[in-house]
Protein backbone atom coordinates (compact mmCIF):
# COMPACT_ATOMS: atom_id res chain seq x y z
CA UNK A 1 0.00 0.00 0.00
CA UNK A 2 1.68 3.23 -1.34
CA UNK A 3 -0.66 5.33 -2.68
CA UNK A 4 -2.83 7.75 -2.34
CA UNK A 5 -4.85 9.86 1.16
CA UNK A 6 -5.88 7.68 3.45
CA UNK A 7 -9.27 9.42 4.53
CA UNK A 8 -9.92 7.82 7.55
CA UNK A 9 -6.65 8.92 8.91
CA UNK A 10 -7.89 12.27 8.12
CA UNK A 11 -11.13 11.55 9.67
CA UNK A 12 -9.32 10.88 12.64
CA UNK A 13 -7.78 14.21 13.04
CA UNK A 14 -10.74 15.51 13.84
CA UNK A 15 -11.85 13.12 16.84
CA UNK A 16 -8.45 14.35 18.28
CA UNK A 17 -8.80 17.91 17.81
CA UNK A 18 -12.39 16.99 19.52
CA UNK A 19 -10.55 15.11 22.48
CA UNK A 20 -8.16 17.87 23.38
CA UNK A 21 -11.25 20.69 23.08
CA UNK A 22 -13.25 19.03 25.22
CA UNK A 23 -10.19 18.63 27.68
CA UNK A 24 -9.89 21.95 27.87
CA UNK A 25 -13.91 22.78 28.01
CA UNK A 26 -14.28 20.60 31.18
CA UNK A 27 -14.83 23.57 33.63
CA UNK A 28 -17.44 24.72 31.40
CA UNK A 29 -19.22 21.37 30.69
CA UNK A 30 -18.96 20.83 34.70
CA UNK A 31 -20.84 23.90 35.10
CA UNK A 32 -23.36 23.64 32.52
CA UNK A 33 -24.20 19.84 32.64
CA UNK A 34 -22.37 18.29 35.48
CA UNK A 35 -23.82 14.62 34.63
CA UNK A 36 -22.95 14.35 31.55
CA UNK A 37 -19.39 15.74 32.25
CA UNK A 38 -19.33 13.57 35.48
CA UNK A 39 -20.36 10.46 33.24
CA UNK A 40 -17.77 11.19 30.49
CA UNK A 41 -15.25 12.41 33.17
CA UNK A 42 -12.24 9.62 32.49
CA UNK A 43 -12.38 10.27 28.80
CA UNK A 44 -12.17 14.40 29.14
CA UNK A 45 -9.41 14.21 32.01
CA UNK A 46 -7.19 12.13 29.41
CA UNK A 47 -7.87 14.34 26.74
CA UNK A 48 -4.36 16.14 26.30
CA UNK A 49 -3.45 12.33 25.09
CA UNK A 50 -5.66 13.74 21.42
CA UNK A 51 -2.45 15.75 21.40
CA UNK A 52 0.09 12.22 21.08
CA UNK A 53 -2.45 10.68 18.66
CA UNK A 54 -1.88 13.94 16.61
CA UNK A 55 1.96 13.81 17.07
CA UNK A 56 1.91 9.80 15.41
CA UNK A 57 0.04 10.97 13.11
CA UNK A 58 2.07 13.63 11.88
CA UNK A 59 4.55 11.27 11.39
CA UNK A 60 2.45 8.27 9.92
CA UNK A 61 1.13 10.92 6.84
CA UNK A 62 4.40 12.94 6.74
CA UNK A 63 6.09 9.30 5.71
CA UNK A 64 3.16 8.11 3.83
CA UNK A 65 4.03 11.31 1.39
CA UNK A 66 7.56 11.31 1.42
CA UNK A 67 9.74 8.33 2.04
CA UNK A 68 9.89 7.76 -1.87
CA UNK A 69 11.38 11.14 -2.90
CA UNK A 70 13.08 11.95 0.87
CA UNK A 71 14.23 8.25 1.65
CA UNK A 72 16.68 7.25 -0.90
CA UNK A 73 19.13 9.83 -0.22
CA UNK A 74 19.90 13.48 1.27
CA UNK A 75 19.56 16.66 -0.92
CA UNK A 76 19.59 20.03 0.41
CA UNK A 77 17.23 20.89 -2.18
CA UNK A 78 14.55 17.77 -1.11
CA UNK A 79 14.81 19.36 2.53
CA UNK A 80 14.34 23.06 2.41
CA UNK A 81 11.58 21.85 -0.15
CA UNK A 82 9.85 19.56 2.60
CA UNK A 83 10.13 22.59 5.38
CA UNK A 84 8.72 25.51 2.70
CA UNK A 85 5.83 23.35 2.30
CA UNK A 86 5.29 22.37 5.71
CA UNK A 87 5.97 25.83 7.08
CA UNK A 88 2.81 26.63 4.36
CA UNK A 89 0.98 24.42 5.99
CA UNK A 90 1.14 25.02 9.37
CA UNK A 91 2.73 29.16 9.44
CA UNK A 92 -0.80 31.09 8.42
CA UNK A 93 -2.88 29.84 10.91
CA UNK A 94 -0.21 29.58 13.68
CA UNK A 95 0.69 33.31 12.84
CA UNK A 96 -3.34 34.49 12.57
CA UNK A 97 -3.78 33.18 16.31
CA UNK A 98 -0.62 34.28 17.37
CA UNK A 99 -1.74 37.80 16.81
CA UNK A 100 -5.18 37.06 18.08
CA UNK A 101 -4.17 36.28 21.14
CA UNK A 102 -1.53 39.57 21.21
CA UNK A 103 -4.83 41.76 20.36
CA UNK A 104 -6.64 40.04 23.19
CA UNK A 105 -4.43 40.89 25.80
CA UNK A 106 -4.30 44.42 24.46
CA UNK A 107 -8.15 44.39 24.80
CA UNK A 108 -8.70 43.40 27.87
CA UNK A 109 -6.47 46.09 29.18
CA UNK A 110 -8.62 48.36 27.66
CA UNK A 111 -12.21 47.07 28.40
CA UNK A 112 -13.96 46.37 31.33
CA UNK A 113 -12.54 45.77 34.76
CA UNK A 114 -11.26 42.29 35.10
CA UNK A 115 -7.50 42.35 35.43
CA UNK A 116 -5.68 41.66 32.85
CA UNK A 117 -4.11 37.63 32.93
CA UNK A 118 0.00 37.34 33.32
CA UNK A 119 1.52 39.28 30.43
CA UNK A 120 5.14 38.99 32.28
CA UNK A 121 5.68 36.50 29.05
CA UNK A 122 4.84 39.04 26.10
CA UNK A 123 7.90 40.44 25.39
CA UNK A 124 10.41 41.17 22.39
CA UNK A 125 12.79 38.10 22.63
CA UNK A 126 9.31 36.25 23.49
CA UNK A 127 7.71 37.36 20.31
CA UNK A 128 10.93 36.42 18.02
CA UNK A 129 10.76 32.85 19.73
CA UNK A 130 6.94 32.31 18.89
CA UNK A 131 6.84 34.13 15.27
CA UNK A 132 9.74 31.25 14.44
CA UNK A 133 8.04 28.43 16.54
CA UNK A 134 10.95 27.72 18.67
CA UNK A 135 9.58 29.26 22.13
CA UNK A 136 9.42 25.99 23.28
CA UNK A 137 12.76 24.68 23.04
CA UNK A 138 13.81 27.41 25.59
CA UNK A 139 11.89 25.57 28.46
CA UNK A 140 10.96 22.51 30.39
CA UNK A 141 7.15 23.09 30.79
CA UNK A 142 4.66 23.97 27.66
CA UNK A 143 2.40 25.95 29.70
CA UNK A 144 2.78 29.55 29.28
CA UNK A 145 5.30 28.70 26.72
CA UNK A 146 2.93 30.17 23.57
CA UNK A 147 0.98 33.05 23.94
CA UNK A 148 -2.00 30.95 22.07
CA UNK A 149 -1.67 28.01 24.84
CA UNK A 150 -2.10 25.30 22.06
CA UNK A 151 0.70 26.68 20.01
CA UNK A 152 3.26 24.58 22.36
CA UNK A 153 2.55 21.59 20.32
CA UNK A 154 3.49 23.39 16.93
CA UNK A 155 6.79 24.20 18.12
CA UNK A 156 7.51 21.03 19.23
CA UNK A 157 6.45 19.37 15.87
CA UNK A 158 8.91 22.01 14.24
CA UNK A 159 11.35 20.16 15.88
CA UNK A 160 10.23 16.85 14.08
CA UNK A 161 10.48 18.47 10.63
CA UNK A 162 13.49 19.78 11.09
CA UNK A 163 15.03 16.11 12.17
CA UNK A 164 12.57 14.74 9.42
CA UNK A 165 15.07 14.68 6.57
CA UNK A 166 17.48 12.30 8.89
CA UNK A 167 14.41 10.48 9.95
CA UNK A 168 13.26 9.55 6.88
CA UNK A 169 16.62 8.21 5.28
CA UNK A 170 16.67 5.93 8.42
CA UNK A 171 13.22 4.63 8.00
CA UNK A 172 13.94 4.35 3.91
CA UNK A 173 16.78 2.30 5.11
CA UNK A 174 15.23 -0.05 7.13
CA UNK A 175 12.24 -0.79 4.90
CA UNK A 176 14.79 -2.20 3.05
CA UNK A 177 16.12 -4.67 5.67
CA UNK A 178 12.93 -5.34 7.73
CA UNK A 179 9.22 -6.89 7.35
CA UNK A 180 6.09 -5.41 7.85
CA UNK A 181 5.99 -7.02 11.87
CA UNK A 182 9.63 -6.07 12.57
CA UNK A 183 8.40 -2.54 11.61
CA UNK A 184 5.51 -2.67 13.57
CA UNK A 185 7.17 -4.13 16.63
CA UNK A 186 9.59 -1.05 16.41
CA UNK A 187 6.66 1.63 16.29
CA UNK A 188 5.33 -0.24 19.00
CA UNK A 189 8.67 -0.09 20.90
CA UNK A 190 9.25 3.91 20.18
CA UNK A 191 5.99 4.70 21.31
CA UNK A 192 6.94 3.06 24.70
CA UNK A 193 9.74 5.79 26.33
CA UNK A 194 6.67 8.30 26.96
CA UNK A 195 5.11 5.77 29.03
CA UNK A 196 7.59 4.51 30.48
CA UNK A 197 8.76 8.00 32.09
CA UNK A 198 5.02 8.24 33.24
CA UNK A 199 4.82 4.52 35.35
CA UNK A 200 8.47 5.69 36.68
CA UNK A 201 7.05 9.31 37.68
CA UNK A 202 3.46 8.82 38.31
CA UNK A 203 2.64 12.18 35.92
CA UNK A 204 2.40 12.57 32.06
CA UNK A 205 3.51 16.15 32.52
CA UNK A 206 6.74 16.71 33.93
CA UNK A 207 9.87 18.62 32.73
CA UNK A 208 10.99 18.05 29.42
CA UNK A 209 8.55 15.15 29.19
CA UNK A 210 7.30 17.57 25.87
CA UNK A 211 10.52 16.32 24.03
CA UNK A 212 10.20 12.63 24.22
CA UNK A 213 6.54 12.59 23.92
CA UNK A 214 7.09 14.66 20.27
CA UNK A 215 10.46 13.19 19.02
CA UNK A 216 9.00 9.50 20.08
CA UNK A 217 5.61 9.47 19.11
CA UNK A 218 6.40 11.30 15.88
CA UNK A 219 9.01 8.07 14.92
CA UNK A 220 6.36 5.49 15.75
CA UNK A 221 3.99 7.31 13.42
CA UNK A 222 6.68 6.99 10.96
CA UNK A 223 7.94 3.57 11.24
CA UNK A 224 4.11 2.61 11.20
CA UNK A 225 4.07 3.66 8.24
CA UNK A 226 6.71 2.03 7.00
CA UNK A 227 4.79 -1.37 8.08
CA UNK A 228 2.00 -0.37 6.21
CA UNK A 229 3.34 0.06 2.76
CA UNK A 230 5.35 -3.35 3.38
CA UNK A 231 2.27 -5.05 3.43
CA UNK A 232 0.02 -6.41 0.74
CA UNK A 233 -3.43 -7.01 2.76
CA UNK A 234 -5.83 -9.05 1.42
CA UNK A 235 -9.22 -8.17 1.23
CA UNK A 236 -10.01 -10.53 4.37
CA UNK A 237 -7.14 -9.28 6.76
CA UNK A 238 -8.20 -5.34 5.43
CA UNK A 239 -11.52 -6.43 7.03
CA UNK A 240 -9.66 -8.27 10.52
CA UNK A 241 -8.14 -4.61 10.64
CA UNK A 242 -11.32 -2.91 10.28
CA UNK A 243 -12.85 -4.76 13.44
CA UNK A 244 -9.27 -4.70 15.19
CA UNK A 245 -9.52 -0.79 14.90
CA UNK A 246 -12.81 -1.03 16.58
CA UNK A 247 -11.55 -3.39 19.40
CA UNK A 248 -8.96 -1.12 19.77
CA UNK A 249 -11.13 2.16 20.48
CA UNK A 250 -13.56 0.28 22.75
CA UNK A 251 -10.18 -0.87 24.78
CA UNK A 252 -8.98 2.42 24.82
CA UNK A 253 -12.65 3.89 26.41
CA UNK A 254 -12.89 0.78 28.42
CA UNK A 255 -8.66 1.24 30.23
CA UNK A 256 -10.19 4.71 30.78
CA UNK A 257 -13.06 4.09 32.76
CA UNK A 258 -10.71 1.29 34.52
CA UNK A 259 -8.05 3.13 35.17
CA UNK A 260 -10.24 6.42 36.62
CA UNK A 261 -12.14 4.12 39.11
CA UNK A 262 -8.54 1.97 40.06
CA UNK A 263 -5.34 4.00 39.22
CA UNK A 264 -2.19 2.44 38.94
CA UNK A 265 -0.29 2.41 42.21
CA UNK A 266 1.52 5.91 42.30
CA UNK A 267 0.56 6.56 39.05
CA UNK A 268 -1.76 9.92 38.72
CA UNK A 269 -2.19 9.87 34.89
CA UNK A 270 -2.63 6.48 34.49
CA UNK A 271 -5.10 7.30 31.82
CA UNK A 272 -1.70 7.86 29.99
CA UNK A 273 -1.23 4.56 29.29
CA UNK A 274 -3.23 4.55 26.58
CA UNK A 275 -1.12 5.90 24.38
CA UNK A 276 0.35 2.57 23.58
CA UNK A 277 -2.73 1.68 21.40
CA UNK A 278 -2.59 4.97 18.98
CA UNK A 279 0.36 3.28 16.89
CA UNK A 280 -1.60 0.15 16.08
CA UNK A 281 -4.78 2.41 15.73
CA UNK A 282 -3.88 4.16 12.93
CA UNK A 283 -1.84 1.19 11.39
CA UNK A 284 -5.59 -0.76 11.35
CA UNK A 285 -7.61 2.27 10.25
CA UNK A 286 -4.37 2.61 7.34
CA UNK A 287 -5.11 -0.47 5.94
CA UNK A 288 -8.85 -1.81 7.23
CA UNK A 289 -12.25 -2.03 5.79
CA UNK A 290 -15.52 -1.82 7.67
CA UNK A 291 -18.13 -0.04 9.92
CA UNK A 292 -15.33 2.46 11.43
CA UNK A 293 -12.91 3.01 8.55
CA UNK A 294 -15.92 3.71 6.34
CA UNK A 295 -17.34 6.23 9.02
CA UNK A 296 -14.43 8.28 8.76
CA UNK A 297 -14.35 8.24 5.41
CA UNK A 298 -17.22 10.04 5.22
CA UNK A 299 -16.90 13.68 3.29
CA UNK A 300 -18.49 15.49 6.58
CA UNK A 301 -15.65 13.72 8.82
CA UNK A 302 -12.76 14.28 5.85
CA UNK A 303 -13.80 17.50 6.16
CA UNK A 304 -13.69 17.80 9.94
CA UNK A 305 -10.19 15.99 9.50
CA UNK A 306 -9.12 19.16 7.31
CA UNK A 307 -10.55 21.91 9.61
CA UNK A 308 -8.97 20.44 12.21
CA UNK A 309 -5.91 22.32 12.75
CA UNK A 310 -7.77 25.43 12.76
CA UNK A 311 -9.85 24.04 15.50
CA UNK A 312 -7.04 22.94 17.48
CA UNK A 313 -5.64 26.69 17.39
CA UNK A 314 -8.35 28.28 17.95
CA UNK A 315 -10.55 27.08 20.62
CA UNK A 316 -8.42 28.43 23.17
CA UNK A 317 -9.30 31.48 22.10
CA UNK A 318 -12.66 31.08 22.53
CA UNK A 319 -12.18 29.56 26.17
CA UNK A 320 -10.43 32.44 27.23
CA UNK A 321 -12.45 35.04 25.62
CA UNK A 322 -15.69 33.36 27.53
CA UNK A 323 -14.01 33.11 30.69
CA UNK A 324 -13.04 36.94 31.14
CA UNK A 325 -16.78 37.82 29.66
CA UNK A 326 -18.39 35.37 32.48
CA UNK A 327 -16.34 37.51 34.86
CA UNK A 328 -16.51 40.88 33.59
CA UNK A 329 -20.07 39.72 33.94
CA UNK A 330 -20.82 37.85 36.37
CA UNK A 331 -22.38 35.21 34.30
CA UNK A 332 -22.97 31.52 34.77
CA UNK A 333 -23.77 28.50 32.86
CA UNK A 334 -26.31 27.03 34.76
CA UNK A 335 -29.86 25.24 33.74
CA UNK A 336 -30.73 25.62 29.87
CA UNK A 337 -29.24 28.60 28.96
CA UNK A 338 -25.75 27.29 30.53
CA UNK A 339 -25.87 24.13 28.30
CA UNK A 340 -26.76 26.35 24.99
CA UNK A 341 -23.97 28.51 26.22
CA UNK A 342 -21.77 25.52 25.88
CA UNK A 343 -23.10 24.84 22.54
CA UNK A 344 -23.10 27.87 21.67
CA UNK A 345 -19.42 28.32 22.33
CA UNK A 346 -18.37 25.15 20.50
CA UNK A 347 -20.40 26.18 17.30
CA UNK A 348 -18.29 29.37 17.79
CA UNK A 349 -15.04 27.03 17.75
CA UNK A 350 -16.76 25.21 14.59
CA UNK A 351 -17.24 28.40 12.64
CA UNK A 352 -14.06 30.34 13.28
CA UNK A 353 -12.54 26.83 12.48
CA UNK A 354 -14.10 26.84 9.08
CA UNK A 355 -14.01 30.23 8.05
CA UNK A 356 -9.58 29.84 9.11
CA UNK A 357 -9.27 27.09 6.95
CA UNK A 358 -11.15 28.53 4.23
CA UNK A 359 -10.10 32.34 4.33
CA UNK A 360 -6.11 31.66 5.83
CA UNK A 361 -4.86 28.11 5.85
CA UNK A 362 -5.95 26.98 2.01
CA UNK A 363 -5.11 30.09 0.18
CA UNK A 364 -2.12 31.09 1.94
CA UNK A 365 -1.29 27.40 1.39
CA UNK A 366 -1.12 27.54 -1.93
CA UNK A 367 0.15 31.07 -2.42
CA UNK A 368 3.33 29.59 -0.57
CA UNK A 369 3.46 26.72 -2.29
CA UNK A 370 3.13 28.84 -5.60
CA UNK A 371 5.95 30.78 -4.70
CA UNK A 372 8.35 27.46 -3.97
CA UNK A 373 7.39 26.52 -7.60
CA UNK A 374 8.04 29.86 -9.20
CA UNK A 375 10.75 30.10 -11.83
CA UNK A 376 12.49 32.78 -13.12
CA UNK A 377 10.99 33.99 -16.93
CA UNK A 378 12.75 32.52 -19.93
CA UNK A 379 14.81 34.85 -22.31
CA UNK A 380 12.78 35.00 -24.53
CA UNK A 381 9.48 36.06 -22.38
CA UNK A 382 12.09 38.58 -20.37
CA UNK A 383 13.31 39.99 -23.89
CA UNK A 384 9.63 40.31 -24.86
CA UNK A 385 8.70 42.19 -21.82
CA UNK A 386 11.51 44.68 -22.19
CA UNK A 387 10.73 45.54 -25.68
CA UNK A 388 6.92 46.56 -24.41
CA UNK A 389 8.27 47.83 -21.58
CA UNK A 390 11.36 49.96 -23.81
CA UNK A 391 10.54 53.95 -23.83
CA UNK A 392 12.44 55.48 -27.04
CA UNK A 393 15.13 58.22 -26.43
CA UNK A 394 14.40 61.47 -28.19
């Protein structure tokens, strides 16, 4: 298997961007309907785990596209390539809600009388670091590390495409060398150092836990990918994957729920342990046919898949802009108008999600992209152009 997107991968994005939203919506969704949040509590306290799913991911689809023309060997050329267009990719929105959040600060010390949050961040040398993503390589903790709180995960994949090109010749290399299972067993085994420094700690978060979580999960995605287009499937194992996938999200819901009601001993995130089935997750969905691949297959999720960015960088926004308008306020989210409030707010996340991916991230997308394929005008067009342009001397 070597060609072509894989749409339920892109499907997927969007259940992610969904996972970490909600995360970060759990005050609000305690407030507004606490049973439901109570009832769905172990899968919105693991949430930030949407944000590892996205990291393999990254790397499963970055390798997908490029192992062919990036694997076989080094070029300068091939790698400033791969960076211009993922820089287009990922640059326009990341800048738009970088600014956003500048203006929002300015704003609220303008308007109203709730204090202003911690600005002791937004500074000169602060701004340089976050206008070239790299404001989290300066620290040991993500949090307050981006002045758009999501942003810290967009530095840190910056980090994976720059190591990419080295990456990929390694991966190239061992597709050569290794089967389909020896390359699973090793995306398997590279997803496991995250975890690892979680049962030894007892947290997920701790300092520079950030760089193994990105530079680890990030190879796994890739060397699952490698797997994949080693194998041939036939039409009855792309159907065992299909219901594998399934098994695979009902055991991740189901370790939730068990691991909420009986953590591991010393282990406060256990919920992080999950983690360990995103690798073979997206290796089924890759190559399986069925009930779930189908579903996110569907246009409306492809489409939620492609939005998804946007979403991811924006919601924040709208978090923070409710909170300091509930206390400038004084408002709650309580009974009915609470829980339209809520949905309310998300629709507001939908929307702004939409309208960034249709007004920034696609056309400044391809404007970038049009300007890494621009060539210099023949000499024959350039002598044509001076002749029209030519004023006669008197």
């Amino acid at each position: 298997m070597r060609s072509g997107e894989i749409k339920a991968l892109t499907g997927l994005r969007i259940f992610a961007a969904l996972w970490v939203v909600l995360f970060h919506f759990r005050p609000l969704l305690h407030d507004a309907a606490p049973a439901v949040a109570s009832a769905v509590a172990p899968i919105l306290n693991s949430g930030a785990q949407g944000v590892d799913l996205f990291f393999i991911l990254s790397g499963f689809v970055l390798t997908w596209n490029y192992l062919d023309t990036m694997g076989p060997s080094w070029t300068l050329r091939g790698t400033v390539r791969f960076l211009w267009l993922r820089l287009a990719r990922v640059w326009p929105v990341y800048l738009v809600t970088l600014h956003l959040a500048a203006l929002w600060v300015v704003f609220t010390f303008y308007v109203g009388h709730v204090p202003t949050e911690d600005t002791t961040g937004f500074n000169a040398i602060s701004y340089v670091r976050q206008l070239f993503m790299v404001q989290l390589w300066f620290q040991p903790f993500f949090d307050g590390s981006s002045w758009d709180g999501p942003a810290w995960s967009i530095s840190a994949e910056w980090l994976a495409y720059l190591s990419f090109g080295v990456v990929v010749l390694v991966i190239f290399r061992l597709t050569q060398v290794t089967r389909a299972r020896g390359l699973m067993l090793l995306g398997f085994a590279a997803s496991l150092p995250p975890v690892l420094l979680l049962l030894i700690s007892g947290h997920f978060y701790t300092p520079w836990s950030w760089l193994p979580r990105i530079l680890m999960q990030f190879t796994a995605g890739a060397l699952a990918c490698a797997a994949v287009r080693r194998l041939r499937p036939s039409h009855q194992t792309r159907a065992l994957a299909g219901a594998t996938a399934v098994v695979i999200v009902a055991a991740a819901v189901g370790l939730l729920y068990v691991f909420d009601a009986h953590p591991l001993p010393g282990v406060i995130d256990s919920g992080g342990v999950v983690d360990l089935l995103f690798a073979p997750l997206v290796v089924t969905l890759a190559i399986g046919v069925g009930t779930l691949p189908r579903m996110l297959a569907t246009r409306v999720m492809v489409f939620g898949g492609q939005i998804s960015f946007c979403l991811y960088m924006v919601h924040e926004l709208v978090h923070t802009s409710w909170n300091w308008t509930a206390r400038q306020f004084d408002l709650t989210l309580s009974g009915v108008p609470g829980k339209l409030t809520v949905l309310g707010l998300f629709a507001v996340c939908l929307l702004a999600s939409a309208l960034l991916y249709h007004v920034v991230e696609e056309p400044a997308r391809k404007w970038l992209r049009r300007m890494l394929d621009a060539r210099p005008p023949t000499d024959d067009s350039a002598g044509t152009l001076s002749a029209r342009q030519r004023v006669p001397v008197r």
